[in-house]
Protein backbone atom coordinates (compact mmCIF):
# COMPACT_ATOMS: atom_id res chain seq x y z
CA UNK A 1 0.00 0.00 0.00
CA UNK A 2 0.98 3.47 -0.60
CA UNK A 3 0.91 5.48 1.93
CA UNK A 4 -0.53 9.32 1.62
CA UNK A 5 2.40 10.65 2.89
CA UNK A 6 5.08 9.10 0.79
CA UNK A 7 3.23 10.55 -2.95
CA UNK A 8 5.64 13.09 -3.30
CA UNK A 9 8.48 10.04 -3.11
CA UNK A 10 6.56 7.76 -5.81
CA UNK A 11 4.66 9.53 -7.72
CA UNK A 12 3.69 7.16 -10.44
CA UNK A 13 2.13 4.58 -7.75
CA UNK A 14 0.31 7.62 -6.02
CA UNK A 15 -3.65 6.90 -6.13
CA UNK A 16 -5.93 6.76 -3.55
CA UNK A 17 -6.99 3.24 -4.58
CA UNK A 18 -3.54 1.67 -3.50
CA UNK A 19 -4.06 2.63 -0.10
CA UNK A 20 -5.90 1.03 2.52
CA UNK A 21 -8.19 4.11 3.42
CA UNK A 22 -9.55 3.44 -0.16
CA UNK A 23 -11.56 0.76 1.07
CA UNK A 24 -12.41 2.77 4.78
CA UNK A 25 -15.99 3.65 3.82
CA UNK A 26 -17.16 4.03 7.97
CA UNK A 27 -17.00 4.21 11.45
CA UNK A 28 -16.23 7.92 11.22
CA UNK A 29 -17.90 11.02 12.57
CA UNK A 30 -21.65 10.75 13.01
CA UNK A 31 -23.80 11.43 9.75
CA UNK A 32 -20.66 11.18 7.41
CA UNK A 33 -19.58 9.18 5.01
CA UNK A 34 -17.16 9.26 1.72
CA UNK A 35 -20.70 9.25 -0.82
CA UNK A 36 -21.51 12.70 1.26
CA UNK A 37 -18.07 13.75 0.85
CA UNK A 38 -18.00 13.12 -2.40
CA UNK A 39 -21.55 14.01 -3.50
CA UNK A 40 -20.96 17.48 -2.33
CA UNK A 41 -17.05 17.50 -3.58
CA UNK A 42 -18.86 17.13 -7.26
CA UNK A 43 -21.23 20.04 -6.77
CA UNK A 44 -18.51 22.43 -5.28
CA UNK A 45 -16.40 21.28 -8.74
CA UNK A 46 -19.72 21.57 -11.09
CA UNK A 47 -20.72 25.17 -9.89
CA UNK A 48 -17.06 26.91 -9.11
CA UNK A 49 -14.37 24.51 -10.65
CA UNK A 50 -11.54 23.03 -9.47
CA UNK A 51 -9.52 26.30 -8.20
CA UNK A 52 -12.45 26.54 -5.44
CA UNK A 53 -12.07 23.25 -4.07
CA UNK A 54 -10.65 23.23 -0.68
CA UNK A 55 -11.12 21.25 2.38
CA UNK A 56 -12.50 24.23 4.53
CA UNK A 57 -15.01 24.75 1.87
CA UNK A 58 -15.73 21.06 1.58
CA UNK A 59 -16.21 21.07 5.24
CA UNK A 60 -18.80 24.52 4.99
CA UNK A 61 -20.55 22.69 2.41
CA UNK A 62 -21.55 19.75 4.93
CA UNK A 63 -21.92 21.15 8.05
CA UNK A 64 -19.00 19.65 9.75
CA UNK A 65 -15.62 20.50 10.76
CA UNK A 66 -12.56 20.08 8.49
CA UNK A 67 -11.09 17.66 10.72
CA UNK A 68 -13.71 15.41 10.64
CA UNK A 69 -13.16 14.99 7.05
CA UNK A 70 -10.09 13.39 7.68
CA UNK A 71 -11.23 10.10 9.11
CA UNK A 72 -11.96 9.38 5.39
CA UNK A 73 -9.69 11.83 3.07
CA UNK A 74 -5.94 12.67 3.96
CA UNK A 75 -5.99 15.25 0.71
CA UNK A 76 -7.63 17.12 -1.96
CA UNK A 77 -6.42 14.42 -4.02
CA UNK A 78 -8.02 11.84 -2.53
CA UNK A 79 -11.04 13.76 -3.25
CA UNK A 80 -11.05 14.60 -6.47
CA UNK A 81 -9.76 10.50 -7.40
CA UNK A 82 -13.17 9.89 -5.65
CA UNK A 83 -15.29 12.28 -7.21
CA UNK A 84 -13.71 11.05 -11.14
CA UNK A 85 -14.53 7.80 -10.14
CA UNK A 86 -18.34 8.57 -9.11
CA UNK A 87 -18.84 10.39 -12.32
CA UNK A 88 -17.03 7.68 -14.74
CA UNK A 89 -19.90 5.91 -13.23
CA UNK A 90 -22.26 8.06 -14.84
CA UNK A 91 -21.42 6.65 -18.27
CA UNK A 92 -24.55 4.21 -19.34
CA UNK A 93 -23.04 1.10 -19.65
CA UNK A 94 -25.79 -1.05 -19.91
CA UNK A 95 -27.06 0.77 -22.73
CA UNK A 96 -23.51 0.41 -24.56
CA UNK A 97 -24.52 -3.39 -24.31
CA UNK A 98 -27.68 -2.96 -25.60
CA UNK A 99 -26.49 -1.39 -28.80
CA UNK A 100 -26.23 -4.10 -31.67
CA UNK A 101 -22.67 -3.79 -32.73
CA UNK A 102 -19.12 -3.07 -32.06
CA UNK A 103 -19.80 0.24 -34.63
CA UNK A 104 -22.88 1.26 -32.68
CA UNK A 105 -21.31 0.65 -29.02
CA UNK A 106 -18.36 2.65 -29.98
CA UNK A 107 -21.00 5.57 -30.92
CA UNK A 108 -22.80 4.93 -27.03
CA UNK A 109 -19.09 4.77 -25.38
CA UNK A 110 -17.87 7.88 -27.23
CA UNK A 111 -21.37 9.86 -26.83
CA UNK A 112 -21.78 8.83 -22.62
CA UNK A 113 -18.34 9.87 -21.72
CA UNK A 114 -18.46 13.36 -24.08
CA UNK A 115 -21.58 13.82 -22.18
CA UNK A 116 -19.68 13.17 -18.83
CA UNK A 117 -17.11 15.28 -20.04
CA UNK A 118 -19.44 18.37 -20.37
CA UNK A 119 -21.44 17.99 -17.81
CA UNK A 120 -18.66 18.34 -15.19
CA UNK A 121 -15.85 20.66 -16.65
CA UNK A 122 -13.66 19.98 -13.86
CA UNK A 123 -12.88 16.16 -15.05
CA UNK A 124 -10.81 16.74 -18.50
CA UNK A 125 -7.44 18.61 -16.65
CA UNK A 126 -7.36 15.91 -13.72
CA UNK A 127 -7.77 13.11 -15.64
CA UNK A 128 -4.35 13.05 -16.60
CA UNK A 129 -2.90 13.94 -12.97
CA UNK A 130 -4.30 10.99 -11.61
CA UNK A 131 -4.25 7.08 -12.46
CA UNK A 132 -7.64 6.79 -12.98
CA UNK A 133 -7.81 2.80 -11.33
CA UNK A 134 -11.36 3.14 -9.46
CA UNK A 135 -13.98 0.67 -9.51
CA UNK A 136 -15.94 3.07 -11.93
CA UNK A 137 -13.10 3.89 -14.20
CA UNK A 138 -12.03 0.06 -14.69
CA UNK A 139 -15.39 -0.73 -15.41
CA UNK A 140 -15.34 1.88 -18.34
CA UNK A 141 -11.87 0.59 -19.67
CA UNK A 142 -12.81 -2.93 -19.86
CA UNK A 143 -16.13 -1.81 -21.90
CA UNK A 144 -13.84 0.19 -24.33
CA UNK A 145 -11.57 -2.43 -24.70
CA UNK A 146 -13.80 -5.10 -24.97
CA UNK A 147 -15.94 -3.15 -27.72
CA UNK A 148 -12.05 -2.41 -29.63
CA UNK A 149 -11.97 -6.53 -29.29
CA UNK A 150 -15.19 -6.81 -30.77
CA UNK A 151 -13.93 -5.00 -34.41
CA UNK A 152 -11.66 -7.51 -35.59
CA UNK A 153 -8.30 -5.94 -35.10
CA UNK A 154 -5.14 -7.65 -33.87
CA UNK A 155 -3.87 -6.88 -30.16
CA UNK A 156 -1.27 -4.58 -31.50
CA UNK A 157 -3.30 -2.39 -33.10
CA UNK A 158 -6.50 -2.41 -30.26
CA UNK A 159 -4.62 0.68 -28.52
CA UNK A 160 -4.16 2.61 -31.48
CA UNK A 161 -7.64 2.80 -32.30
CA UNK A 162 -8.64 3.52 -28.54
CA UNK A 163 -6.37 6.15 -28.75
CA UNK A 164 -7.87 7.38 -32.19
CA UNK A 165 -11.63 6.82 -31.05
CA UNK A 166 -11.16 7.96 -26.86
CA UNK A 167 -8.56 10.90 -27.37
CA UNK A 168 -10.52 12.76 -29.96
CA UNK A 169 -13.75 12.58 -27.77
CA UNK A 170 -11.50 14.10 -24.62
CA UNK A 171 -10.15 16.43 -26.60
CA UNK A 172 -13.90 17.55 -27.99
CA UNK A 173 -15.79 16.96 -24.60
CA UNK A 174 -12.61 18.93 -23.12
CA UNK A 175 -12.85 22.30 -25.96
CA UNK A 176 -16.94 21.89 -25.32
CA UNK A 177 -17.19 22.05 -21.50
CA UNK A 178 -14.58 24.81 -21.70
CA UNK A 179 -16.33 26.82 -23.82
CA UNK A 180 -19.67 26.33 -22.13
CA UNK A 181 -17.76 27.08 -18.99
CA UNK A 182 -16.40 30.27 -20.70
CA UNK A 183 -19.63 31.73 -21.85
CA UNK A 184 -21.35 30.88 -18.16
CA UNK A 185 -18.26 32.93 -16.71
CA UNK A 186 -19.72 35.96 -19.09
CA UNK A 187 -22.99 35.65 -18.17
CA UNK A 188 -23.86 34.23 -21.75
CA UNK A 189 -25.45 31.70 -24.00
CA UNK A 190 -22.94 29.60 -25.80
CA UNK A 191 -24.80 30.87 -29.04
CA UNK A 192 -24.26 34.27 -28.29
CA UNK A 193 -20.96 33.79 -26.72
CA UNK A 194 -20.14 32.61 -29.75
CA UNK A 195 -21.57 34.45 -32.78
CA UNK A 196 -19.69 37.78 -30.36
CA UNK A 197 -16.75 36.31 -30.40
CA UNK A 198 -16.65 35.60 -34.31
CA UNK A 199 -18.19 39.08 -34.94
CA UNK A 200 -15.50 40.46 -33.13
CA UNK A 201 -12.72 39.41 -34.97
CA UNK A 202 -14.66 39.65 -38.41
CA UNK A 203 -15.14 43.33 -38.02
CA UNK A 204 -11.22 43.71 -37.00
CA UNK A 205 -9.59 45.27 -39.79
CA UNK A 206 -6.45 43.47 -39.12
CA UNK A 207 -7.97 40.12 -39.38
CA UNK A 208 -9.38 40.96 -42.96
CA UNK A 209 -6.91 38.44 -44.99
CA UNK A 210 -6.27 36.11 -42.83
CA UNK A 211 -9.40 35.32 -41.65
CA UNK A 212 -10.34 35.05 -45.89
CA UNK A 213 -10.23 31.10 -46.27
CA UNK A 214 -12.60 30.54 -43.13
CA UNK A 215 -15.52 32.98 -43.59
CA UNK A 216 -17.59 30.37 -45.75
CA UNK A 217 -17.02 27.48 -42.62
CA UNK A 218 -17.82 30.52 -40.08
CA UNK A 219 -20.49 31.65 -42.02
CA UNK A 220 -22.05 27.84 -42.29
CA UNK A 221 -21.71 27.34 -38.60
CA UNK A 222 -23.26 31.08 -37.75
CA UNK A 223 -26.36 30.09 -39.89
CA UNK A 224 -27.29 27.15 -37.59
CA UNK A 225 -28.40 29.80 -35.05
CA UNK A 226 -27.08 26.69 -32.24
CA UNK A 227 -24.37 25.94 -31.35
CA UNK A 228 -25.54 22.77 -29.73
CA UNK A 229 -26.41 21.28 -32.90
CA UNK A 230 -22.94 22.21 -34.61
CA UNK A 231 -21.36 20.57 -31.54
CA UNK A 232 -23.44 17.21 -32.08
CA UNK A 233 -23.29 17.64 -36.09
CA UNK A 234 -19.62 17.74 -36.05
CA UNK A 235 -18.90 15.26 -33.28
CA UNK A 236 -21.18 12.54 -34.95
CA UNK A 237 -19.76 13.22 -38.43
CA UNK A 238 -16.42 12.60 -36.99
CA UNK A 239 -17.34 9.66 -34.81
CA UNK A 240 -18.08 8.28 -38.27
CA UNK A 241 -15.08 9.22 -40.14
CA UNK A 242 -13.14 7.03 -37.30
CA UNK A 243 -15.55 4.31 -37.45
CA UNK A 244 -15.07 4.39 -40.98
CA UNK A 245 -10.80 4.33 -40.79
CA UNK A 246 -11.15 1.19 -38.34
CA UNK A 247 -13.63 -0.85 -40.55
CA UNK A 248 -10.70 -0.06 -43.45
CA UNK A 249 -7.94 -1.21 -40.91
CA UNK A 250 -9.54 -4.67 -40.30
CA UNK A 251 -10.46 -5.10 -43.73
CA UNK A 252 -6.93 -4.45 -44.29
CA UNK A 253 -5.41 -6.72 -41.86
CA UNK A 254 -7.33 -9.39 -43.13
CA UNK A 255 -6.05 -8.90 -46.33
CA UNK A 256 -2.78 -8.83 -45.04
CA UNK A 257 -3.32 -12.29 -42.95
CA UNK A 258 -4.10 -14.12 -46.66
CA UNK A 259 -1.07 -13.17 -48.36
């Protein structure tokens, strides 16, 4: 087990779940437990973001004193590896199985965890600080990897199209969430956020030129009058394209295996 203390030594085999507090659940103070802790962790993260979390406010936000919170975390960090966890468990899994193929349960994987992705804007810059090994999070792995399985393609190649499939949809549910996050922090609607933002720079004399190649894509995406259905348009259209590129890649390997 690693102990909280020791992180800074090690690390790569810092997490939460290799400790033995992982599994301390109660016994503590009187009307706490980790799901409260990290129930009202998520909303604090939701509504302010991650530079708000603290343990004081934590504490505020149930009631209780900051010590008592230590009977089940010993840091922010063991917080926020609980609170990723609860919301990887948000992604519908049983719904990925109900989907008829490996092409379809991509489309449910990739479409749940953008959704998770937006909904709490906090996730996308911790997931890669942390190791990501909770129950919830293994659970989603194995479904990804078991769906890549499902397609055909040899072991060597199943991480390259995770990468190609999973990557993309953090890097989209990270840019939405971000810019939802950005127009909220304006006091905006992501379509007016938006359609401001491109005027602005359209009207700038200096950006005449260079901005020539692009008007006719900002101009198509302006005319939607929703930037919602842009977001979904474009995100489907590319879910496609890469479902597309791995039927080619199996089709090719196969070819490959009779020559």
């Amino acid at each position: 087990m690693v102990k909280a203390a020791d992180r800074a030594k090690d690390p790569a085999r810092s997490s939460v779940w290799l400790e033995s507090r992982a599994a301390r659940s109660g016994g503590g103070p009187a009307g706490l437990d980790r799901d409260r802790i990290v129930a009202a962790s998520i909303r604090i993260l939701d509504e302010e973001g991650l530079g708000k979390l603290s343990m004081r406010k934590l504490a505020a936000e149930l009631g209780v004193t900051a010590m008592s919170l230590y009977w089940y975390v010993d840091t922010k960090d063991d917080i926020l590896e609980y609170a990723m966890d609860s919301v990887y468990g948000e992604i519908d899994l049983a719904a990925v199985d109900a989907a008829e193929d490996w092409r379809a349960r991509i489309r449910v994987l990739a479409l749940e965890y953008r959704k998770m992705l937006v909904r709490h804007a906090w996730m996308s810059p911790s997931a890669g600080q942390y190791l990501n090994i909770g129950p919830q999070a293994i659970a989603v792995g194995h479904k990804i990897h078991d769906t890549i399985r499902e397609t055909g393609l040899s072991l060597e190649r199943r991480p390259s199209a995770m990468s190609a499939v999973f990557q993309f949809v953090y890097g989209y549910g990270t840019l939405e969430s971000r810019f939802g996050r950005r127009a909220a922090e304006a006091g905006m609607s992501q379509d007016d956020f938006y359609a401001d933002s491109v005027k602005a720079f359209r009207d700038e004399p200096g950006f005449g030129e260079r901005i020539e190649g692009l008007r006719e894509v900002l101009d198509e995406r302006i005319s939607h009058g929703s930037l919602s259905v842009v977001w979904d348009r474009d995100f489907s259209y590319a879910l496609d394209v890469l479902v597309a590129g791995i039927e080619v890649m199996v089709a090719r390997e196969a070819a490959e295996r009779q020559t």
